[in-house]
C-alpha atoms as a PDB file:
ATOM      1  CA  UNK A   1      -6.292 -26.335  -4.263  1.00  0.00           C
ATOM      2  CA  UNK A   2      -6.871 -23.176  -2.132  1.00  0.00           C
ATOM      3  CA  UNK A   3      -3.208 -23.067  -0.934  1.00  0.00           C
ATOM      4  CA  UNK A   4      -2.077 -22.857  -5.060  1.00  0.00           C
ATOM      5  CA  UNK A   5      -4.381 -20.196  -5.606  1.00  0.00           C
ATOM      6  CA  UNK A   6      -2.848 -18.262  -2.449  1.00  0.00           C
ATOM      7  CA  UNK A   7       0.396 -18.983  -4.106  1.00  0.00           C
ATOM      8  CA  UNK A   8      -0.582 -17.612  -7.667  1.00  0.00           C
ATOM      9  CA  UNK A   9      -2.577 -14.544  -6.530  1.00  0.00           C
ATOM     10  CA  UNK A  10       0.654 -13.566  -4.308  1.00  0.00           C
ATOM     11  CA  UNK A  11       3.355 -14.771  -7.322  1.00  0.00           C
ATOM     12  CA  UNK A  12       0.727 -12.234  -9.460  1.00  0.00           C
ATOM     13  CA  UNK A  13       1.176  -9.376  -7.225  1.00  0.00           C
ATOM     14  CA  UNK A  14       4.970  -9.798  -6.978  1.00  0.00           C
ATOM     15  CA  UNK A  15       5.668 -10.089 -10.837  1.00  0.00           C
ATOM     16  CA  UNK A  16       3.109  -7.356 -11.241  1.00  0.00           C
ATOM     17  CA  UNK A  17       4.766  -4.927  -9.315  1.00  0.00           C
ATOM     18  CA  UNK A  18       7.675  -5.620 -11.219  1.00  0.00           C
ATOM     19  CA  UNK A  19       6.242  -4.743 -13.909  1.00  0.00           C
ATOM     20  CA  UNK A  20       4.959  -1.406 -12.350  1.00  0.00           C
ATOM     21  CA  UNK A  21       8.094  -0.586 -11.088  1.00  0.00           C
ATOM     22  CA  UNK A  22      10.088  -1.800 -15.026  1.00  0.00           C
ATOM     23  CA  UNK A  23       8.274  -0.618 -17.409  1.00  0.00           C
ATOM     24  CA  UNK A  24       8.445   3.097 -18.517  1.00  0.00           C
ATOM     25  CA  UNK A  25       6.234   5.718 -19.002  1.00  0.00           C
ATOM     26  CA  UNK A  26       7.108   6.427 -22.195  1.00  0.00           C
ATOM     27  CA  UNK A  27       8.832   4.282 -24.923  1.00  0.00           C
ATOM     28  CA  UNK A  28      11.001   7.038 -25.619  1.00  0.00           C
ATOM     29  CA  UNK A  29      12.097   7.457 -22.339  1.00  0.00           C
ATOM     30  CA  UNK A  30      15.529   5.316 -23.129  1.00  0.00           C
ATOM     31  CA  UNK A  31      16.620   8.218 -25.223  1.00  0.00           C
ATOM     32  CA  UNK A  32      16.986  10.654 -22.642  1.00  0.00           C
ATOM     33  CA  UNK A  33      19.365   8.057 -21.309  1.00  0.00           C
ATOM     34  CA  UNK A  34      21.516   7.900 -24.465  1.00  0.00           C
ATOM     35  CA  UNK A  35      21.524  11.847 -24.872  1.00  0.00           C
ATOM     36  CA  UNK A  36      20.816  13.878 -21.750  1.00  0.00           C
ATOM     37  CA  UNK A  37      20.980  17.504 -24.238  1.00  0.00           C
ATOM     38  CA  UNK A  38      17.433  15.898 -25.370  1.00  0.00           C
ATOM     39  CA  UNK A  39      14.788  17.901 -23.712  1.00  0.00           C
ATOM     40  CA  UNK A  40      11.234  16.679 -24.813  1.00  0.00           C
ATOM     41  CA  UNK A  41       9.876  13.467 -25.998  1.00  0.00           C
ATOM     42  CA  UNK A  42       7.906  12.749 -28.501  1.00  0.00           C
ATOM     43  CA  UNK A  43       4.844  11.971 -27.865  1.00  0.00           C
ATOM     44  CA  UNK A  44       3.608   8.174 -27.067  1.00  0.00           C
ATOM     45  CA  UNK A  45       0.069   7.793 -28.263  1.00  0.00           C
ATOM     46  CA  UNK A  46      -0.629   5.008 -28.909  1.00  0.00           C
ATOM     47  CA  UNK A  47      -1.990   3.638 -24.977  1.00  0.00           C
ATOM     48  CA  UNK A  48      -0.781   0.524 -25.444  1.00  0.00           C
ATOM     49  CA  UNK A  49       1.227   0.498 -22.208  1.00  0.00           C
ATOM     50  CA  UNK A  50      -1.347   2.405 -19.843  1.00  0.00           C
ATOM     51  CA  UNK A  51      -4.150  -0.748 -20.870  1.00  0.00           C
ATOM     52  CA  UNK A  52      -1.856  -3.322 -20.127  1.00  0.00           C
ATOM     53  CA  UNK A  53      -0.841  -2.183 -16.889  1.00  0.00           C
ATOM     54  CA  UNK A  54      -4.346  -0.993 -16.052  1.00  0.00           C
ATOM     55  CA  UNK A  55      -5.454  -4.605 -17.212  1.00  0.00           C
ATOM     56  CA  UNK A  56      -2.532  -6.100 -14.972  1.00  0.00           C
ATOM     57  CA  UNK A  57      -3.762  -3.623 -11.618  1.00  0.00           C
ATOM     58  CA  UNK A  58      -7.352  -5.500 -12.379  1.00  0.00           C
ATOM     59  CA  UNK A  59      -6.487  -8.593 -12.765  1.00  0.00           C
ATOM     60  CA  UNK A  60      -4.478  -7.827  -9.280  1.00  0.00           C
ATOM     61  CA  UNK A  61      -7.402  -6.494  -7.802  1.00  0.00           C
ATOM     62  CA  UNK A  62      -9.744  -9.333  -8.790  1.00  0.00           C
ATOM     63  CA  UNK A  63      -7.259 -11.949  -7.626  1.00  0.00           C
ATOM     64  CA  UNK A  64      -6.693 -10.459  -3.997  1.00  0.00           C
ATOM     65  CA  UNK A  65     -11.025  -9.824  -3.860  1.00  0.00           C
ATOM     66  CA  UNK A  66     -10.625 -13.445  -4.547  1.00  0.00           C
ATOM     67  CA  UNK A  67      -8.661 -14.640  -1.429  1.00  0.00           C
ATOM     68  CA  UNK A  68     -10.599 -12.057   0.901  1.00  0.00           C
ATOM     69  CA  UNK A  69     -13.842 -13.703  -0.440  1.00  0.00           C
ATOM     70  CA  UNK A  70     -12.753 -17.155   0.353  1.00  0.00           C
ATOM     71  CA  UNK A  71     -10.788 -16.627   3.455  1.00  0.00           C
ATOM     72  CA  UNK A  72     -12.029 -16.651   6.659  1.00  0.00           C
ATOM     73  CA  UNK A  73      -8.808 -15.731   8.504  1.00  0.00           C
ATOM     74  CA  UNK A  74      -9.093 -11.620   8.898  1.00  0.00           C
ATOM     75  CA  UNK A  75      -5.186 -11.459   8.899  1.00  0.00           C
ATOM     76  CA  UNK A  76      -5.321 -12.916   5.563  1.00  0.00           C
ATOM     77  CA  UNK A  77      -7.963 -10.473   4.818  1.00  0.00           C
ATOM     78  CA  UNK A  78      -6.342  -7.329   5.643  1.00  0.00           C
ATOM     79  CA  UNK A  79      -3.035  -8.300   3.930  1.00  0.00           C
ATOM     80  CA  UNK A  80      -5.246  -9.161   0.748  1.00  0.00           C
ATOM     81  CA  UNK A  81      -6.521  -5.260   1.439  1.00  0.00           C
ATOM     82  CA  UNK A  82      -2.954  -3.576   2.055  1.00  0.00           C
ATOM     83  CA  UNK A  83      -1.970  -5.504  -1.122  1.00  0.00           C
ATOM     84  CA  UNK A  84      -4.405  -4.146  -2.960  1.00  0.00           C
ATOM     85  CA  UNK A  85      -3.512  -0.458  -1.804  1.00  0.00           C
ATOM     86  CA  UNK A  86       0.200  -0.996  -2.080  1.00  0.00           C
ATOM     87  CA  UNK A  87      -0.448  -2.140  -6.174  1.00  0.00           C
ATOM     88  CA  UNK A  88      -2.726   0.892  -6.579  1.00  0.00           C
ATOM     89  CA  UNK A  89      -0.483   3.499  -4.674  1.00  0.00           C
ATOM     90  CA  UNK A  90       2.565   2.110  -7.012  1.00  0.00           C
ATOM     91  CA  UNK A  91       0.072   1.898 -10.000  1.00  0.00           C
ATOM     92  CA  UNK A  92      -1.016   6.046  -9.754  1.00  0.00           C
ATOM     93  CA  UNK A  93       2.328   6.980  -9.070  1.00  0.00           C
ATOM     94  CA  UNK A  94       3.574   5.385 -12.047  1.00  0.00           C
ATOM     95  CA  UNK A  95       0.792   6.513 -13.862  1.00  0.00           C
ATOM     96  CA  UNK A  96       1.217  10.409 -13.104  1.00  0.00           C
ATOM     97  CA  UNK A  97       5.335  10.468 -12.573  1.00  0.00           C
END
């Protein structure tokens, strides 16, 4: 049982840095793309986007807290930890690119 949960937190991370890396700041943004003389965007307020992927860096974060809680192997530990940075790191820059 312990060895699927490894293998869900880590399939988690992976698809959730996908996502990180995917999705776009703004929904607009694909316009630029279409028509480069475009030079602002309208504005995107509805949040929708920044609570999912704050809900998805959570649910990240909880899962990896998970494995370093019931792991006793410290190298398992401190990749739980770098995991956690690296998804954070990618999460802010996202976040304020």
């Amino acid at each position: 049982m312990l060895v699927l949960a490894k293998i869900f937190t880590h399939l988690l991370f992976a698809c959730g840095m996908l996502v990180f890396m995917i999705m776009p700041g703004n929904k607009y943004e694909w316009m630029q793309e279409m028509d480069s003389s475009i030079a602002s965007l309208p504005a995107d307020n509805s949040g929708n986007r920044a609570i999912f992927m704050l809900l998805l860096l959570a649910a990240i974060i909880a899962t990896q807290l998970g494995i370093i809680s019931s792991s006793s192997n410290k190298r398992e530990k401190r990749t739980s930890l770098a995991l956690i940075a690296a998804a954070t790191s990618v999460y802010l820059w996202h976040l304020f690119q």
